[in-house]
Protein backbone atom coordinates (compact mmCIF):
# COMPACT_ATOMS: atom_id res chain seq x y z
CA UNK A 1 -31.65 7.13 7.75
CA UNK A 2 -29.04 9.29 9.15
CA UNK A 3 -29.36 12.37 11.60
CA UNK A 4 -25.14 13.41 11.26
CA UNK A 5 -22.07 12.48 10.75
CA UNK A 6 -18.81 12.78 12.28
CA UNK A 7 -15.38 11.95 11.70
CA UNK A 8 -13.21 12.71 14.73
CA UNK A 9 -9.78 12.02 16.13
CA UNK A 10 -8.76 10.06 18.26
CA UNK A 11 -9.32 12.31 21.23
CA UNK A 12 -12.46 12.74 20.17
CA UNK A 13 -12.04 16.45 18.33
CA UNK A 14 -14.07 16.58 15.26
CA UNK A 15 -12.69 16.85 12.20
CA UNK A 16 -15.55 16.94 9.63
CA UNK A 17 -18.78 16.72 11.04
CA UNK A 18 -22.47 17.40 8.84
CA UNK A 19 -25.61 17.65 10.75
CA UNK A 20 -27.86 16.34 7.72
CA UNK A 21 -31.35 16.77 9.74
CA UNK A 22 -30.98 19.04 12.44
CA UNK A 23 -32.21 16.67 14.91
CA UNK A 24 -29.63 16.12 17.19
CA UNK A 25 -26.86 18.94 18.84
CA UNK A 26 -23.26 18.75 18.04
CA UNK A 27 -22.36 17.97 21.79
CA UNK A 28 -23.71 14.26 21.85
CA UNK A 29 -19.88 13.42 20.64
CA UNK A 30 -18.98 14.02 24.11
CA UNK A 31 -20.84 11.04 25.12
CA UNK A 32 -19.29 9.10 22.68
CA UNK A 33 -15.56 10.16 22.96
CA UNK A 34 -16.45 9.41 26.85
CA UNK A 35 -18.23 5.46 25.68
CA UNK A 36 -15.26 4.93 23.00
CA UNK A 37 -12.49 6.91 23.19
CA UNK A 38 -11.39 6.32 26.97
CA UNK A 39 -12.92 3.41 27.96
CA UNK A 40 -11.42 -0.32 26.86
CA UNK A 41 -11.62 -1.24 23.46
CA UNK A 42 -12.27 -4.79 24.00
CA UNK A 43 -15.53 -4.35 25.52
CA UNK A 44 -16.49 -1.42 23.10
CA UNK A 45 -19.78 -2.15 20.63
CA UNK A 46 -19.63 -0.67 17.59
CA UNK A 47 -23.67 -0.04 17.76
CA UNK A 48 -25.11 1.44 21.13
CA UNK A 49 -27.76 3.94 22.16
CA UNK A 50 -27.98 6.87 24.74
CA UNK A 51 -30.91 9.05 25.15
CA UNK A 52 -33.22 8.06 21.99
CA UNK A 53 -29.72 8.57 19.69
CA UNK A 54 -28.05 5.52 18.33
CA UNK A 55 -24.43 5.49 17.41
CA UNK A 56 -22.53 3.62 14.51
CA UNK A 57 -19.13 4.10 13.87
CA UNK A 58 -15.69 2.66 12.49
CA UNK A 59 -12.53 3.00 12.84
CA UNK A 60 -10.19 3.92 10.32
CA UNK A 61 -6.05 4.27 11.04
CA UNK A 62 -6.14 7.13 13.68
CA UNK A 63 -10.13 8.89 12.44
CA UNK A 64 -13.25 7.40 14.11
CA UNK A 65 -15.99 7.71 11.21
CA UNK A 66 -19.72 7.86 13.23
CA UNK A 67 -23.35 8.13 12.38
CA UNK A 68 -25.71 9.69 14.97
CA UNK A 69 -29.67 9.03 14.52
CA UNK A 70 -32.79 9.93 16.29
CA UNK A 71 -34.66 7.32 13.51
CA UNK A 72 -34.88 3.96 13.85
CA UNK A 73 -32.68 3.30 10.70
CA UNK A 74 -30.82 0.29 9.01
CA UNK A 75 -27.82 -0.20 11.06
CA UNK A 76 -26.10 -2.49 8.56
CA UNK A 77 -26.85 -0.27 5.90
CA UNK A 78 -24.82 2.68 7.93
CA UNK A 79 -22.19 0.47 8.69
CA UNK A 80 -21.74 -0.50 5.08
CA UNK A 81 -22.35 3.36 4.34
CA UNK A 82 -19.19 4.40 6.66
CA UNK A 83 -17.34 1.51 4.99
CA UNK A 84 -17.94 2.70 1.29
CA UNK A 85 -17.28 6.46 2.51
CA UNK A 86 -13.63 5.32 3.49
CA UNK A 87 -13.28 3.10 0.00
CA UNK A 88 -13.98 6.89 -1.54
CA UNK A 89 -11.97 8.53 0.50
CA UNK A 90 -8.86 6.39 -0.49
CA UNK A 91 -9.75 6.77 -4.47
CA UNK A 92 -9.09 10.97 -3.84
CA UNK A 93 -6.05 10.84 -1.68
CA UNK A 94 -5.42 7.20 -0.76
CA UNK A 95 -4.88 6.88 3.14
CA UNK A 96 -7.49 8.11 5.13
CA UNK A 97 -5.76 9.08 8.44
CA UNK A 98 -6.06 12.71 10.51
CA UNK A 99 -3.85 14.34 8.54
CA UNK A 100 -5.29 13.60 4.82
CA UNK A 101 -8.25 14.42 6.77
CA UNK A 102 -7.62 17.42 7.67
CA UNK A 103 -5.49 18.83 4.19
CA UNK A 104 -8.62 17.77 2.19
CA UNK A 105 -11.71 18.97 4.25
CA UNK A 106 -12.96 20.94 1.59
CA UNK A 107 -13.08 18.30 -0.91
CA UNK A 108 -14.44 15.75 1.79
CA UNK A 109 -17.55 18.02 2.57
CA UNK A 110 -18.39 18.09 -1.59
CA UNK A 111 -18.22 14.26 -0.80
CA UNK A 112 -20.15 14.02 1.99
CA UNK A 113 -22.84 16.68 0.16
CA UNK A 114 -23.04 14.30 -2.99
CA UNK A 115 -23.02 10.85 -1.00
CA UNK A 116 -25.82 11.62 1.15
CA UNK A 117 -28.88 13.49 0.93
CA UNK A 118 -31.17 14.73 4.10
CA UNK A 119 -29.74 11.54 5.68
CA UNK A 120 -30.18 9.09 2.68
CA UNK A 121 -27.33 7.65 1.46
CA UNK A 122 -27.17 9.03 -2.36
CA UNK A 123 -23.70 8.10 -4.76
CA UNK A 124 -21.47 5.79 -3.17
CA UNK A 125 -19.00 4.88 -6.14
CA UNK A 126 -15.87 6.15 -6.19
CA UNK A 127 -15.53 6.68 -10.75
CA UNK A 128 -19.01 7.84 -10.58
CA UNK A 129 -18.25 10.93 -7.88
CA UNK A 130 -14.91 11.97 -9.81
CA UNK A 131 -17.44 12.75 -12.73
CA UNK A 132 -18.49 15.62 -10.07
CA UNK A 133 -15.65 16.41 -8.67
CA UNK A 134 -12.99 16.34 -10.81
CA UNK A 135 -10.29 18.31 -8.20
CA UNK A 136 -7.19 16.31 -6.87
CA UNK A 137 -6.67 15.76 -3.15
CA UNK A 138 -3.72 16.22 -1.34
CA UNK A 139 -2.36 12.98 -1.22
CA UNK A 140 0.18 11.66 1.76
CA UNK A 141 3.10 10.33 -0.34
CA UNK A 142 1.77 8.66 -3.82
CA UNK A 143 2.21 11.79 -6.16
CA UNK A 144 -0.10 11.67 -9.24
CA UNK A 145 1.25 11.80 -13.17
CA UNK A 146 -0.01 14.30 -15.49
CA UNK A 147 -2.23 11.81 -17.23
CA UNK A 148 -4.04 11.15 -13.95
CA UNK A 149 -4.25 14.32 -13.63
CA UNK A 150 -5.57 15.03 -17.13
CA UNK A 151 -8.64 12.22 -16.46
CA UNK A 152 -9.57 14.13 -13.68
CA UNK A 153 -9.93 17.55 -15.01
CA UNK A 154 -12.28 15.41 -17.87
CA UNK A 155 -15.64 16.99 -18.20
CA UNK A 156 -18.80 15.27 -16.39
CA UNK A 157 -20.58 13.15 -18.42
CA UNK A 158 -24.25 12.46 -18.45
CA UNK A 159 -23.61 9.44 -16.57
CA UNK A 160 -26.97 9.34 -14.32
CA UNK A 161 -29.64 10.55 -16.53
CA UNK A 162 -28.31 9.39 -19.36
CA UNK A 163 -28.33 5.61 -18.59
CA UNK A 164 -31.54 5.37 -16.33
CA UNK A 165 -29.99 4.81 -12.65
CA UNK A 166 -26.90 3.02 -13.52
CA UNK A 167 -24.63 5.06 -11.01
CA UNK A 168 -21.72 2.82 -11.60
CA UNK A 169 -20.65 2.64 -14.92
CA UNK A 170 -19.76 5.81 -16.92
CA UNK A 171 -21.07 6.26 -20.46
CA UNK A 172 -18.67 6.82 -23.40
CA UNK A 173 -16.41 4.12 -22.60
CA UNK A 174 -14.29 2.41 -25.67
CA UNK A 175 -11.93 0.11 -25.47
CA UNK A 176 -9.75 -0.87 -28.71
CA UNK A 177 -10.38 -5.04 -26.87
CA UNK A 178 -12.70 -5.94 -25.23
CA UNK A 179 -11.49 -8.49 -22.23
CA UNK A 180 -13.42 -9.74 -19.05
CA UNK A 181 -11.59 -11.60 -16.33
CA UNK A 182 -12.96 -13.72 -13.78
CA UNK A 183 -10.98 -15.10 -10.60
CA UNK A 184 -12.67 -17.76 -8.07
CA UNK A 185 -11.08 -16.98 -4.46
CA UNK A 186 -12.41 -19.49 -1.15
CA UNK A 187 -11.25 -20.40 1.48
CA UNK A 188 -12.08 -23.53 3.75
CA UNK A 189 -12.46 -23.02 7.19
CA UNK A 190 -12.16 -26.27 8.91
CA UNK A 191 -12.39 -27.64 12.25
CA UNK A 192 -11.33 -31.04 13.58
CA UNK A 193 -11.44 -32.97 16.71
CA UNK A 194 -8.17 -34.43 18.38
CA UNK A 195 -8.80 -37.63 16.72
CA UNK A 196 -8.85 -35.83 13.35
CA UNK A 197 -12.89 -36.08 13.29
CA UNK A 198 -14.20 -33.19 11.17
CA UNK A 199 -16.74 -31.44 13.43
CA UNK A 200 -17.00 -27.94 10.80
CA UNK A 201 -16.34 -27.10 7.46
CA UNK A 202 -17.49 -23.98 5.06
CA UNK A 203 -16.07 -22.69 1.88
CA UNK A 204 -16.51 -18.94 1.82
CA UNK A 205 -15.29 -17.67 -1.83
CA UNK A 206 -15.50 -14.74 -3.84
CA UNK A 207 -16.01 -13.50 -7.60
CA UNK A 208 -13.52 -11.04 -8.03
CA UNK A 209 -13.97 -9.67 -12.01
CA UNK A 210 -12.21 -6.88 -14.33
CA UNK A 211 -13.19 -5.64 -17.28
CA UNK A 212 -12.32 -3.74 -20.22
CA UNK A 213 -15.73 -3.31 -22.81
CA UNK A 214 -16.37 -0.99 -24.67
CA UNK A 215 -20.62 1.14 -24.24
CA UNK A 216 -22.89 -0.71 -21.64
CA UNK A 217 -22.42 -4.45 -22.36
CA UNK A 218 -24.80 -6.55 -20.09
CA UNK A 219 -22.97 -10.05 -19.24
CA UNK A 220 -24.70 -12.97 -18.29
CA UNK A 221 -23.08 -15.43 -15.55
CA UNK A 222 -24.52 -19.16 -14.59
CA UNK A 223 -23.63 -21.25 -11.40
CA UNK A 224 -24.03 -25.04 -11.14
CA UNK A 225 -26.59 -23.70 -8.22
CA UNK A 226 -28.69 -26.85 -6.41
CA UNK A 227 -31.58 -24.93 -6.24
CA UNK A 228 -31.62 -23.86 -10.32
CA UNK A 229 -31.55 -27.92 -11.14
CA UNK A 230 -34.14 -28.41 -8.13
CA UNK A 231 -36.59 -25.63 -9.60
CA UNK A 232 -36.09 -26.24 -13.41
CA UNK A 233 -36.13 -30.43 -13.27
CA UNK A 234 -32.78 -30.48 -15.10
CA UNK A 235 -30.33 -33.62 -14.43
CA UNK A 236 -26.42 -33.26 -14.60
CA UNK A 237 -23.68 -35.26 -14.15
CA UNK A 238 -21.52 -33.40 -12.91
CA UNK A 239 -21.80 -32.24 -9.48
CA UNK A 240 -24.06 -29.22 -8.13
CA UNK A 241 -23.43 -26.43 -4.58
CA UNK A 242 -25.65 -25.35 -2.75
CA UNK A 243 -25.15 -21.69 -2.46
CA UNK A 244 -25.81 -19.62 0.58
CA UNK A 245 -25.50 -15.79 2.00
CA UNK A 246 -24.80 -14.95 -1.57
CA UNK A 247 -24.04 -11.27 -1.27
CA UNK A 248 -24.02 -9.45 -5.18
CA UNK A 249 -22.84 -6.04 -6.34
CA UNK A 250 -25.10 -3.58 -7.01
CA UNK A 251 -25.01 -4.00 -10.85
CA UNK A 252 -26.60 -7.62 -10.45
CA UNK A 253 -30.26 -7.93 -11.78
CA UNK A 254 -31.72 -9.70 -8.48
CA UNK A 255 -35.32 -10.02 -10.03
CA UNK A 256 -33.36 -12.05 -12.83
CA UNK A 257 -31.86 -14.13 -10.00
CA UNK A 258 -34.42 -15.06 -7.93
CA UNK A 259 -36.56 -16.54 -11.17
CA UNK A 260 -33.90 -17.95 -13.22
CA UNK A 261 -30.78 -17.98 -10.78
CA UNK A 262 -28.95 -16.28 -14.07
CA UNK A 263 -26.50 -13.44 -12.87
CA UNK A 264 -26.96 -10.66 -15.34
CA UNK A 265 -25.59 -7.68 -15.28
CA UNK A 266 -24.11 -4.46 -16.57
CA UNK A 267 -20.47 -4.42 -14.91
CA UNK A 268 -18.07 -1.81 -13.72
CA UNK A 269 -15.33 -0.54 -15.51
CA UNK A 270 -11.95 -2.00 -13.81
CA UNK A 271 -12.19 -4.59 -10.72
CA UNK A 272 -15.07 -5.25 -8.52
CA UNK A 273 -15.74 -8.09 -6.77
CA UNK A 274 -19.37 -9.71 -8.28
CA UNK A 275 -20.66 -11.72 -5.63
CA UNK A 276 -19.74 -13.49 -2.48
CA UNK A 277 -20.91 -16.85 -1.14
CA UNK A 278 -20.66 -20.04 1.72
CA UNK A 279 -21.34 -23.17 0.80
């Protein structure tokens, strides 16, 4: 839970800031323009507390994005939260820097009011907010066309109510074909000795997906997972990963998961990545 936010420049001026419980006073930004702003950035933390507040913050371009809190809240979730506001921020007007700060602060407090509520974060995807706010933002260079434009200025939809908490997908979606694409990325980090001994090795990859269907299709998705052939007493030839810090999207069904190990879900429209893992 959050107390306020701030984005501020890199002097440590705010730009936007929303006090979302009233707990704390605008001035504890001068402790943290006087922590962050002018001391090294090497040894800077981007978690720290001063007098019962805790800070969080990220930087983006030339803007420092921070959460204040009295509460002893979910940092990661914050963290993520600041992250997701700056993916939102680049959907309206594509760099988020000072100065698209500062030529779209009306449209970022409508944001900030619909993406967080008395501290809890609310609507964090970028197609479901431009349901709700439908105006353009003043973008840096990258001018729209008219039909981007013209799928802006679209009515809302019933997208929330209508679909019981699915906050990510619009409804009324139709496609003349229906395609789904699914791309595999890893990487291997690896490290060797100086007689070529391999003393580490992980594979972290990434299920990067985009998709075209028509309604609310729910997809269904199975790994050659260890522990599914372990808890079902299955055999296979072929060979079987062990899975681990598997990170899904918010769509995936994780009671499904954890009995079956079946990824089922009701995707996004466009690209999203689906899961990430290490084995």
């Amino acid at each position: 839970m959050a107390s306020a936010l701030f984005i501020v420049d890199m002097k440590g001026k705010p730009l936007i800031q929303r006090n979302y419980r009233g707990d704390i006073p605008s001035s504890v930004m001068e402790y943290f323009s006087q922590r962050v702003i002018d001391e090294d950035e090497a040894s800077i933390k981007p978690v720290f507390e001063h007098n019962g507040v805790t800070f969080a913050y990220i930087r983006q371009n030339n803007v420092y994005f921070v959460i204040a809190t009295r509460l002893n809240g979910n940092i990661s979730m914050l963290i993520v939260y600041l992250y997701r506001i700056v993916e939102v921020f680049n959907g309206y007007f594509d760099k988020v820097e000072e100065e698209s700060v500062r030529d779209n602060f009306v449209m970022i407090y409508e944001l900030l009011d619909e993406m967080m509520d008395f501290g809890y974060p609310q609507f964090t995807e970028t197609g479901i907010l431009k349901e709700y706010i439908t105006q353009q933002g003043y973008k840096l260079k990258i001018l729209e066309d008219d039909d981007n434009i013209q799928n802006k200025a679209a009515a809302p939809t019933d997208t929330i109510t209508g679909q019981g908490g699915i906050t990510w997908r619009k409804t009324g979606i139709r496609y003349r074909k229906n395609e789904v694409f699914l791309d595999v990325v890893e990487s291997i980090n690896l490290l060797v000795n100086a007689n070529g001994e391999t003393l580490h090795s992980e594979i972290q990859g990434i299920l990067k997906m985009k998709t075209h269907l028509s309604g609310m299709p729910e997809l269904k998705l199975g790994l050659n997972d260890k522990i599914l052939f372990e808890n079902t007493g299955k055999r296979t030839k072929g060979r079987t990963v062990d899975l681990e810090d598997i990170k899904f999207h918010q769509c995936v069904k994780l009671n499904r998961f954890e009995s079956d190990r079946t990824i089922s879900f009701i995707p996004p429209d466009g690209e999203f990545d689906l899961m990430s893992y290490r084995l």
